[in-house]
Protein backbone atom coordinates (compact mmCIF):
# COMPACT_ATOMS: atom_id res chain seq x y z
CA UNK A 1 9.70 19.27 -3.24
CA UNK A 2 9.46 21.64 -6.38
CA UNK A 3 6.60 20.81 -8.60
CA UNK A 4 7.13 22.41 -11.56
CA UNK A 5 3.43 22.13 -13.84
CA UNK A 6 4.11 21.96 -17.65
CA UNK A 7 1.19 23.92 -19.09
CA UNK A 8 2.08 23.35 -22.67
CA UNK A 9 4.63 21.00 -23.99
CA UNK A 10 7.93 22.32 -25.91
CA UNK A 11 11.61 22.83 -25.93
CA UNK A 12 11.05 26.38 -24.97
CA UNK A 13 9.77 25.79 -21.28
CA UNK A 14 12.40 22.73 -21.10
CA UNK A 15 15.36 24.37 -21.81
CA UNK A 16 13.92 27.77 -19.43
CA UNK A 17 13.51 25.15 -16.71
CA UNK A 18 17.39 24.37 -16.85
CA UNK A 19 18.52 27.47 -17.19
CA UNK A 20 16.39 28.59 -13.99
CA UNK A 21 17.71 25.48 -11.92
CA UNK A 22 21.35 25.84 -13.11
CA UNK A 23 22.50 27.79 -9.80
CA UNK A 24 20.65 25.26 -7.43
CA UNK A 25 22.29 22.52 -9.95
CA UNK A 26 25.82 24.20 -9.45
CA UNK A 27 25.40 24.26 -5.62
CA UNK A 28 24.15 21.31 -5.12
CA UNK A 29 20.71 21.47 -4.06
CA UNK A 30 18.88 19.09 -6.79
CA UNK A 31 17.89 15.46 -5.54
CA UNK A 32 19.72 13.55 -8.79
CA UNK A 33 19.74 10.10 -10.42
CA UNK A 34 23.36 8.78 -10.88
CA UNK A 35 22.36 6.53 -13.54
CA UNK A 36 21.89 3.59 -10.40
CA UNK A 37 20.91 5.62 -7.55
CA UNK A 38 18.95 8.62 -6.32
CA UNK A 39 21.27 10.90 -4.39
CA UNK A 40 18.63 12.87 -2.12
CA UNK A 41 19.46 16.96 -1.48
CA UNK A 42 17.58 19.73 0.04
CA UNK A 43 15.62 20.12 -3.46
CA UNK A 44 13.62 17.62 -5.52
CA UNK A 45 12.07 18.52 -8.41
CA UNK A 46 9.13 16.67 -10.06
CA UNK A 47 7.48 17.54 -13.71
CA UNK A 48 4.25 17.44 -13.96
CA UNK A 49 0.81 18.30 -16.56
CA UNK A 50 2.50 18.36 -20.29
CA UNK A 51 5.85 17.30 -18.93
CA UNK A 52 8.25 15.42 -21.64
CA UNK A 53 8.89 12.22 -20.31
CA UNK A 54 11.33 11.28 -22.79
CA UNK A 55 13.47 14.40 -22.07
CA UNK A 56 12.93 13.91 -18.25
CA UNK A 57 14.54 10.59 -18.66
CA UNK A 58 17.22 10.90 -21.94
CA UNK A 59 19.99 11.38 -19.39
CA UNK A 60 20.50 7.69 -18.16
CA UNK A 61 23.48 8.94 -16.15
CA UNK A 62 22.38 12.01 -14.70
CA UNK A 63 18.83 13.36 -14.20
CA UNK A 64 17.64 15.93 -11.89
CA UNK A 65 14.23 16.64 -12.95
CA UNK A 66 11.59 13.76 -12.06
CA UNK A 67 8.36 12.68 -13.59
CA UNK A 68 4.70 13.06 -11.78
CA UNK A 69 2.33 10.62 -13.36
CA UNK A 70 -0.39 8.23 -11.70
CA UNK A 71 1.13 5.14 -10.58
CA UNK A 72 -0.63 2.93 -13.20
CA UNK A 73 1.19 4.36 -16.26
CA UNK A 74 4.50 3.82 -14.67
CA UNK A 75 4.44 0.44 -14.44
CA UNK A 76 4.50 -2.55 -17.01
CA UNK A 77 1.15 -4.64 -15.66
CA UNK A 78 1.83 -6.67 -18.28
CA UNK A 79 4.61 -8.30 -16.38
CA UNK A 80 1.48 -8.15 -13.33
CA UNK A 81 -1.56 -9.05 -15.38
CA UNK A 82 -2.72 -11.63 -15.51
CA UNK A 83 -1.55 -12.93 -12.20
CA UNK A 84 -0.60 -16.55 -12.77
CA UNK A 85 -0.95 -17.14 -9.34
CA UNK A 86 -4.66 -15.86 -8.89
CA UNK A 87 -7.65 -18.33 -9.65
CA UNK A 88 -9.27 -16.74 -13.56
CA UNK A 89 -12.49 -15.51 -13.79
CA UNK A 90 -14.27 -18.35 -16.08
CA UNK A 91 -16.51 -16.55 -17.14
């Protein structure tokens, strides 16, 4: 697992990134997304701090950078909350 901490947000530190994991890309080594699947490899990298999520994920066919966030803000609760299934609070 490479965590990679965005400090600041930009192109800049994006488009450094790829250029720095280009040999481990050409050889192989990232963990990827396949647009259906994760295809696990000796290397996984994971964003994280100022990371941009929407650049992380623009690929939908190939993606080899990952996103660190709390569990909470990846998921839709609204599809969760309120359970329909659980008794309300009345009050």
């Amino acid at each position: 697992m490479l965590l990679i901490d965005f400090k600041s947000y930009g192109p800049d530190i994006w488009w450094e990134l790829q250029s720095q994991l280009s040999p481990f890309r050409d050889k192989g080594y990232l963990t990827y997304f396949n647009g259906t699947d994760i295809m696990g490899r000796p290397i996984t990298v994971v964003g994280t701090g100022d990371a941009p999520f929407e650049w992380l994920t623009a690929n939908e066919t190939y993606r080899d950078v990952f996103f660190d966030a709390p569990l909470a803000e990846l998921v839709d609760d609204s599809l969760v909350w309120p359970n329909p299934n659980r008794a309300q609070d009345p009050s």
